[in-house]
Protein backbone atom coordinates (compact mmCIF):
# COMPACT_ATOMS: atom_id res chain seq x y z
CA UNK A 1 -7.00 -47.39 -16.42
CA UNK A 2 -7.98 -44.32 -14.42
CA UNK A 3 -8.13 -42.09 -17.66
CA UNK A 4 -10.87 -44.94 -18.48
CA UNK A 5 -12.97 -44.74 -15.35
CA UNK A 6 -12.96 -40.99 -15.99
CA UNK A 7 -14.44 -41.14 -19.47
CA UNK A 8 -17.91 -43.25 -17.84
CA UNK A 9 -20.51 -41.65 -19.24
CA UNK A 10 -22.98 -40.09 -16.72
CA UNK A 11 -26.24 -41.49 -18.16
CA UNK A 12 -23.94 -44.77 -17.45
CA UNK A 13 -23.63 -43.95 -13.33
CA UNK A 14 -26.58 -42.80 -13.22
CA UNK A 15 -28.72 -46.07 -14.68
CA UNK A 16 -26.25 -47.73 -12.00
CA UNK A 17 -27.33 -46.22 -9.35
CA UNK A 18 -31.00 -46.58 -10.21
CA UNK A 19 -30.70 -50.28 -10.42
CA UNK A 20 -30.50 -50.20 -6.02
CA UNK A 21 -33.97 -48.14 -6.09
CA UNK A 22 -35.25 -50.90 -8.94
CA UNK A 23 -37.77 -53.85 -7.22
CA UNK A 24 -37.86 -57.26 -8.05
CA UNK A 25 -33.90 -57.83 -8.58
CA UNK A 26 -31.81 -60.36 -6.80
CA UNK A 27 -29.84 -59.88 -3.88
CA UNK A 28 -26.69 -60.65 -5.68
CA UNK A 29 -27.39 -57.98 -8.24
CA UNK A 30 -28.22 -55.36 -5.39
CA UNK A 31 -24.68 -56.14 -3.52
CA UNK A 32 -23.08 -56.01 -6.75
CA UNK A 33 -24.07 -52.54 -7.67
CA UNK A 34 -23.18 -51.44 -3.98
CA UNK A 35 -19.62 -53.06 -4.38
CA UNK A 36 -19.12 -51.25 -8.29
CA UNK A 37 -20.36 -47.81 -7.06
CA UNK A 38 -17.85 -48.36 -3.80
CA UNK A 39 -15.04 -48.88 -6.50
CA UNK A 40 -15.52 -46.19 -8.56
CA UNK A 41 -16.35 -43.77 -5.62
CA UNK A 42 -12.60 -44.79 -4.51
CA UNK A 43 -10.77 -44.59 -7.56
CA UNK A 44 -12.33 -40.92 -8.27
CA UNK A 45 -13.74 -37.84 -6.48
CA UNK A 46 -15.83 -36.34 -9.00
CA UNK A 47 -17.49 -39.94 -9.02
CA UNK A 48 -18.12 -40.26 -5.53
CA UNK A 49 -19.70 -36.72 -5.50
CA UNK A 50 -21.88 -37.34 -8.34
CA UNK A 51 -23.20 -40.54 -6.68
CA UNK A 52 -23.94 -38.78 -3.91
CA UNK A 53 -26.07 -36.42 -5.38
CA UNK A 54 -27.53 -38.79 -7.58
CA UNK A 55 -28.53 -41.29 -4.42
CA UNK A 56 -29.54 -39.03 -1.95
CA UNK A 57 -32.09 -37.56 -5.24
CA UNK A 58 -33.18 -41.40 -5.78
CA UNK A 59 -33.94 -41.72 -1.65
CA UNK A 60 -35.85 -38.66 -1.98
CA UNK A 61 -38.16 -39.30 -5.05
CA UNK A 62 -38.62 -43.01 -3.21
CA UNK A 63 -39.69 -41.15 -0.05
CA UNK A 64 -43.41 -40.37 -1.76
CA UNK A 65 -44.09 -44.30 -2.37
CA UNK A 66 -42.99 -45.09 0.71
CA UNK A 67 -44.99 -42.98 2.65
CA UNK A 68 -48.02 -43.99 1.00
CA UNK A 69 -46.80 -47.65 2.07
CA UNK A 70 -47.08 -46.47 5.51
CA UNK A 71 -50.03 -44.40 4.94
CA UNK A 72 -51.72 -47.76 3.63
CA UNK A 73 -50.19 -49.72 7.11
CA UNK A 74 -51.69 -47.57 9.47
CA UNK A 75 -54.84 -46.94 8.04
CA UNK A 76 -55.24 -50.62 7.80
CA UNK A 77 -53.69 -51.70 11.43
CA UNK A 78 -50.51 -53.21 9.09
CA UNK A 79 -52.42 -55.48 7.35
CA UNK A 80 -53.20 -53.54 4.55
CA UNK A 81 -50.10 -55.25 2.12
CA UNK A 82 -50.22 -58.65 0.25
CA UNK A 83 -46.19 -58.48 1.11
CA UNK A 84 -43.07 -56.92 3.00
CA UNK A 85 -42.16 -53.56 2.70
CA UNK A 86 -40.90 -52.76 -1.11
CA UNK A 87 -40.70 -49.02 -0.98
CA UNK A 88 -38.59 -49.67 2.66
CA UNK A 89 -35.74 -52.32 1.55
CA UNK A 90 -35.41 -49.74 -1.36
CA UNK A 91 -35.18 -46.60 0.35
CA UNK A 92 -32.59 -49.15 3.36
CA UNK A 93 -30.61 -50.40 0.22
CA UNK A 94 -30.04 -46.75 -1.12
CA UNK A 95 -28.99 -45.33 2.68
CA UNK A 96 -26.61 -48.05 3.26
CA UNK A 97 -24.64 -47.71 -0.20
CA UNK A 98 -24.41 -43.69 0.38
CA UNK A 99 -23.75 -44.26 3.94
CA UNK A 100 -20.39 -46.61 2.62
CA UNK A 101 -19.10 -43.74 0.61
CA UNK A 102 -16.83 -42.18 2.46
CA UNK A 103 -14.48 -39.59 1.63
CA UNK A 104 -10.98 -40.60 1.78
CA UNK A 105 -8.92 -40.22 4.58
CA UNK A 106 -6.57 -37.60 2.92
CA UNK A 107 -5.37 -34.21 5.25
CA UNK A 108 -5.45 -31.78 2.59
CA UNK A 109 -8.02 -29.05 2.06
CA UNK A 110 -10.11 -30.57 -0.53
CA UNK A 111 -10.70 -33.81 1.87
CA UNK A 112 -12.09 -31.30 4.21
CA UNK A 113 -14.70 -29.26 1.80
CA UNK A 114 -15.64 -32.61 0.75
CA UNK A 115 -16.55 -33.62 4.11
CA UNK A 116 -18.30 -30.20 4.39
CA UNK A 117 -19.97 -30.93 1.15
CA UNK A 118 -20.86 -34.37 2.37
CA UNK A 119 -22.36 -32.94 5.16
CA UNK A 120 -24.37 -30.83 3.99
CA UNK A 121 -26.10 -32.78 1.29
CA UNK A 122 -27.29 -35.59 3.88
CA UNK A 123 -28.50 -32.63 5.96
CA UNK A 124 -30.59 -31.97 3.24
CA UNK A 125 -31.66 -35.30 2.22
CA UNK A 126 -32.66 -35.97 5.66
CA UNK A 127 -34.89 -32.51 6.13
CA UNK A 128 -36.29 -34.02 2.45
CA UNK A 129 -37.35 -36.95 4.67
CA UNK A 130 -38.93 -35.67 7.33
CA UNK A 131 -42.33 -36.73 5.79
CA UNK A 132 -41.15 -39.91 6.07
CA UNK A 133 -39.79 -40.29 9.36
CA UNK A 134 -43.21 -38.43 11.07
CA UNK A 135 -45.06 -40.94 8.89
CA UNK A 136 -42.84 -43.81 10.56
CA UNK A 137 -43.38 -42.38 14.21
CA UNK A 138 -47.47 -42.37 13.42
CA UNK A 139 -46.94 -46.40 11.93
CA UNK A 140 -44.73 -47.59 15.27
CA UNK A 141 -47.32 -45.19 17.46
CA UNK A 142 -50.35 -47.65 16.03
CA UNK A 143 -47.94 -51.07 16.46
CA UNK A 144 -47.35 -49.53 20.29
CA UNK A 145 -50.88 -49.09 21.02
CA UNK A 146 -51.35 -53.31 19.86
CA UNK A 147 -48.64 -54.35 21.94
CA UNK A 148 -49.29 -52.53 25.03
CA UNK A 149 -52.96 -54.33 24.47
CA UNK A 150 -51.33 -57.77 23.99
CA UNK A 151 -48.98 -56.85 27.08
CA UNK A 152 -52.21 -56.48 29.44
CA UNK A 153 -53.97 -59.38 27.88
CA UNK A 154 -50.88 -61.94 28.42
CA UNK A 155 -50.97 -60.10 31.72
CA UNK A 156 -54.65 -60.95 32.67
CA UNK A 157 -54.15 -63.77 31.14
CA UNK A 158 -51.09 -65.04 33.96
CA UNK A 159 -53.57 -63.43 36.73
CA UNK A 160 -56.36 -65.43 35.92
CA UNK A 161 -54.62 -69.24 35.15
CA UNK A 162 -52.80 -68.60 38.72
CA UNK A 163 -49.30 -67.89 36.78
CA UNK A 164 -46.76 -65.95 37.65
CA UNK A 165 -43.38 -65.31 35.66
CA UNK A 166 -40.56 -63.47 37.08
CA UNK A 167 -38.15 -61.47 35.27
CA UNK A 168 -38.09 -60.18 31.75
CA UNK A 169 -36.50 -63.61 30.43
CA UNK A 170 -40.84 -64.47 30.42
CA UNK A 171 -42.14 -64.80 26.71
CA UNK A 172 -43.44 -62.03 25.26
CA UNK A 173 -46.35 -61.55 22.92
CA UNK A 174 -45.81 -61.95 19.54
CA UNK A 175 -45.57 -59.27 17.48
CA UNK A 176 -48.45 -58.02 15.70
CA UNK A 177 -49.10 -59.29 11.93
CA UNK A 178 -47.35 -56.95 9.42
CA UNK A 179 -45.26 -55.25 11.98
CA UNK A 180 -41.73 -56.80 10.22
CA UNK A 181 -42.73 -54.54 7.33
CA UNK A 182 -41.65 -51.26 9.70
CA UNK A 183 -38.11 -52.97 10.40
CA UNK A 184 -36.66 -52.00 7.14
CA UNK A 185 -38.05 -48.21 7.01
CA UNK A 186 -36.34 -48.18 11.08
CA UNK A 187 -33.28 -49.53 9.77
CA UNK A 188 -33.12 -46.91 7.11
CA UNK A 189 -33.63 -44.04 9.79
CA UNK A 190 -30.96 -45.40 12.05
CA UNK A 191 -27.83 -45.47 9.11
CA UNK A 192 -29.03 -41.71 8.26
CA UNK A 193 -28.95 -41.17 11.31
CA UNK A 194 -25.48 -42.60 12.20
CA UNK A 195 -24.24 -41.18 9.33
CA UNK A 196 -25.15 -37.85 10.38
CA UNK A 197 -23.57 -38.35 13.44
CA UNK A 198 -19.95 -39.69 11.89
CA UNK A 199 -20.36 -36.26 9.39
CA UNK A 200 -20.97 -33.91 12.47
CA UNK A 201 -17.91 -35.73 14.78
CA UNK A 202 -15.83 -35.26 11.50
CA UNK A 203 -16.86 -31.19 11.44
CA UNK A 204 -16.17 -30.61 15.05
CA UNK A 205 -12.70 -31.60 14.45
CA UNK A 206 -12.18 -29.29 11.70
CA UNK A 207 -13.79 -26.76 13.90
CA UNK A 208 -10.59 -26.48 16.06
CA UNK A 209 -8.69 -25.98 13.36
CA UNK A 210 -11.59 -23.24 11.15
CA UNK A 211 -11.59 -19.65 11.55
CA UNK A 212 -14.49 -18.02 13.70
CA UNK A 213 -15.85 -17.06 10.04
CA UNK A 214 -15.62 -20.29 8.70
CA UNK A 215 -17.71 -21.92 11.21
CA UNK A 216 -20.60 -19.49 11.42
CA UNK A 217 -20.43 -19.77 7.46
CA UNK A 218 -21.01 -23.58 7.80
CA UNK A 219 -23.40 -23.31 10.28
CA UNK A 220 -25.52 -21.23 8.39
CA UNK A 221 -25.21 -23.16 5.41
CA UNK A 222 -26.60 -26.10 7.69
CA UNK A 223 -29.36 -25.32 9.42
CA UNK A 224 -30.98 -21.93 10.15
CA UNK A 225 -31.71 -22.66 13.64
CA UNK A 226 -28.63 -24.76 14.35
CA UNK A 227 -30.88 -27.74 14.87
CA UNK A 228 -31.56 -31.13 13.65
CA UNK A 229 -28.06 -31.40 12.44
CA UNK A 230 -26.72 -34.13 15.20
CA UNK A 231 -27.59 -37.58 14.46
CA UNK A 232 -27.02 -39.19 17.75
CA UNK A 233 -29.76 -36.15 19.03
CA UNK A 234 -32.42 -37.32 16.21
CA UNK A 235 -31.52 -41.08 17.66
CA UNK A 236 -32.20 -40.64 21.24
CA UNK A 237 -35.28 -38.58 20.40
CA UNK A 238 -36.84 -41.51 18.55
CA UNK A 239 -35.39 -44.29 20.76
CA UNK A 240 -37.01 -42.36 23.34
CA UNK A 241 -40.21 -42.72 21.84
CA UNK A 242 -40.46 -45.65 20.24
CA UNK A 243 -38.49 -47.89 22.62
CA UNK A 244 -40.93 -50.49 23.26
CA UNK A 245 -41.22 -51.71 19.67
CA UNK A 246 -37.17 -51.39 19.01
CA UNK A 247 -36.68 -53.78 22.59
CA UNK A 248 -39.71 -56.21 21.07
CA UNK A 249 -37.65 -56.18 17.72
CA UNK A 250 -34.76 -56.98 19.59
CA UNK A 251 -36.37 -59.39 21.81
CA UNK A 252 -37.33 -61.71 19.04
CA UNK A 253 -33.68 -60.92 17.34
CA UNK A 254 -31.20 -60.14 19.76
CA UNK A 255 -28.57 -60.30 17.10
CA UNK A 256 -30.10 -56.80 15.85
CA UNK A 257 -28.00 -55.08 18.17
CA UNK A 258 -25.01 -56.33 16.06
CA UNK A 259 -26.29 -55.25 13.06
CA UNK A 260 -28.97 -52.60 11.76
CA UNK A 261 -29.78 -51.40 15.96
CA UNK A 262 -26.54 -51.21 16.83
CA UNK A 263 -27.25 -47.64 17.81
CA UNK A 264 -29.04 -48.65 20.79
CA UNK A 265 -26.08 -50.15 22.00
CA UNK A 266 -25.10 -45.92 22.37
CA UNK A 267 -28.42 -44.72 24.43
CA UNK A 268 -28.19 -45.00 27.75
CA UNK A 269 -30.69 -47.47 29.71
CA UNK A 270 -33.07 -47.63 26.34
CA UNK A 271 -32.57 -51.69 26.61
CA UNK A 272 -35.53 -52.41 29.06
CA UNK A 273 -35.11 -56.53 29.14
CA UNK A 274 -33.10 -58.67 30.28
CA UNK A 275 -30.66 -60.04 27.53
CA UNK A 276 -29.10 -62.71 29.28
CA UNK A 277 -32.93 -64.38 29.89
CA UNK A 278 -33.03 -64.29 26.26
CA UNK A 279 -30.03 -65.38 24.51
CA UNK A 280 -27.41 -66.32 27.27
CA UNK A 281 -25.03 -67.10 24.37
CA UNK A 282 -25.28 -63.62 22.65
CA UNK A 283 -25.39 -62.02 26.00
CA UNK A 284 -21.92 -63.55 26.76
CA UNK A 285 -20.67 -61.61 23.12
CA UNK A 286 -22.27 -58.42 24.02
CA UNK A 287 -20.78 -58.16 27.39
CA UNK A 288 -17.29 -59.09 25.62
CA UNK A 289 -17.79 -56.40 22.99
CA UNK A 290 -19.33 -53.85 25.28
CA UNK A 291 -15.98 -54.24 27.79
CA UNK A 292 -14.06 -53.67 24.97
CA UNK A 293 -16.21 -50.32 24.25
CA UNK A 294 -15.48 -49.45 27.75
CA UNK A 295 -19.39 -49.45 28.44
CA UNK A 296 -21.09 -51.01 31.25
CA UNK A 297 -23.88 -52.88 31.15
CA UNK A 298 -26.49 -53.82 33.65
CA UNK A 299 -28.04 -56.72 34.94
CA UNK A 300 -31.42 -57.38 36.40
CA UNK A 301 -31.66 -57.55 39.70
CA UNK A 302 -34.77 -58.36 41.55
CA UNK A 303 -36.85 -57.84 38.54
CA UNK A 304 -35.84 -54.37 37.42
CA UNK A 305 -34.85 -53.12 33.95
CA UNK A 306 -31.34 -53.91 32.20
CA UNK A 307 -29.72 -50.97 31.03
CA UNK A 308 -26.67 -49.53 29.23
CA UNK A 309 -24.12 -47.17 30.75
């Protein structure tokens, strides 16, 4: 059976792989293709390194079309598309099936040039991206500008009616129209992201065991100024930034921080509401899971932000 895998014919893996970048195709047929590359990735190397390549090369010739998506949703205040985001669930559906290839967990020397290899090739893919990303950061900066304008108009709003809501369990305005269509681009930055900070955690062990040599060698091979390598770094940075959409995303779907924002359950005070207003019920599971993280979380008191420790 193995001999058989081994004989696929590349023009064979490659269509495969194609089919996640492909529009207009079920769900089913997308999980599928994740699950059959997962397979064959685990049953051999050579496989799992050629789908590497091959998706992080399909992620990078998606990145034009989607940055004339976003080009297109800023220009027209995010109303410029009949639909969702098409070029964003692509480039999401690509980052999650290379993200799930992992190399096995194997202590021999190959394992570890693997993991270097790894490494370096999402590196690279996400440098290849960096069009992308900046584009992002200009969409979310236009969708920050709206809400801060609905903020103050909900706000004058209160004044003048004679209400006054305490707390950040108060509604919210809605988001504005079209900004779902930046959710999957976001979710696709976060999983390169936290896979670039599972393939540097990985290095740094090896580092205790490399030669002086052997790390500078790597290092060099990474980045020439040593930066931009760190995924948790490239997170914060962008949390940082963008924190008031990712808490209004949240807001309207707490169970985010399960899922595709979990990430945000790792930076410090970025949560600036107060969870337990919102969804009592999840808040209960979060508080569960984060005592089980050993994290601390927050509550408001007297008004003031909910954070994570």
């Amino acid at each position: 059976m193995y001999d058989i895998f081994m004989k696929l014919p590349q023009t064979d893996l490659h269509n495969l792989c194609s089919l996640l970048g492909h529009e207009g195709l079920s769900d089913k047929v997308y999980l599928l293709t994740g699950e059959v590359l997962k397979k064959l990735a685990s049953v051999a190397s050579s496989h799992r390194k050629f789908f590497i390549v091959e998706l992080s090369d399909l992620a990078h010739s998606l990145s034009g079309s989607a940055i004339s998506e976003l080009i297109t949703l800023r220009n027209t205040q995010m109303l410029g598309l009949s639909s969702g985001s098409m070029a964003g669930a692509a480039v999401l559906r690509i980052l999650q099936t290379l993200s799930s290839l992992t190399v096995p967990d194997i202590d021999d020397k190959g394992a570890k040039n693997d993991d270097n290899e790894e490494h370096v090739t999402m590196w690279k893919l996400n440098l290849s991206l960096e069009p992308l990303w900046q584009e992002l950061s200009e969409c979310i900066s236009v969708t920050e500008s709206q809400l801060a304008q609905g903020s103050l108009s909900t706000v004058m709003s209160n004044a003048n009616t004679g209400e006054h809501v305490q707390g950040a369990g108060a509604s919210s305005p809605p988001l504005p129209p079209g900004t779902q269509r930046l959710l999957p681009f976001i979710e696709a930055f976060l999983v390169l992201c936290e896979k670039l900070q599972a393939s540097n955690s990985i290095l740094q062990q090896d580092d205790a065991y490399a030669t002086a040599s052997e790390v500078n060698e790597l290092s060099g091979s990474l980045s020439p100024s040593g930066a931009g390598v760190d995924g948790a770094v490239t997170f914060s940075r962008f949390a940082e930034k963008h924190r008031r959409l990712l808490n209004a995303f949240v807001r309207q779907n707490p169970g985010l921080l399960e899922k595709s924002l979990s990430m945000m359950l790792k930076a410090p005070r970025l949560i600036d509401f107060d969870i337990e207003a919102v969804d009592p019920d999840y808040y209960k599971n979060l508080k569960w899971l984060l005592e089980w993280l050993d994290l601390k979380i927050n509550t408001r008191i007297d008004g003031y932000t909910v954070g994570l420790m």
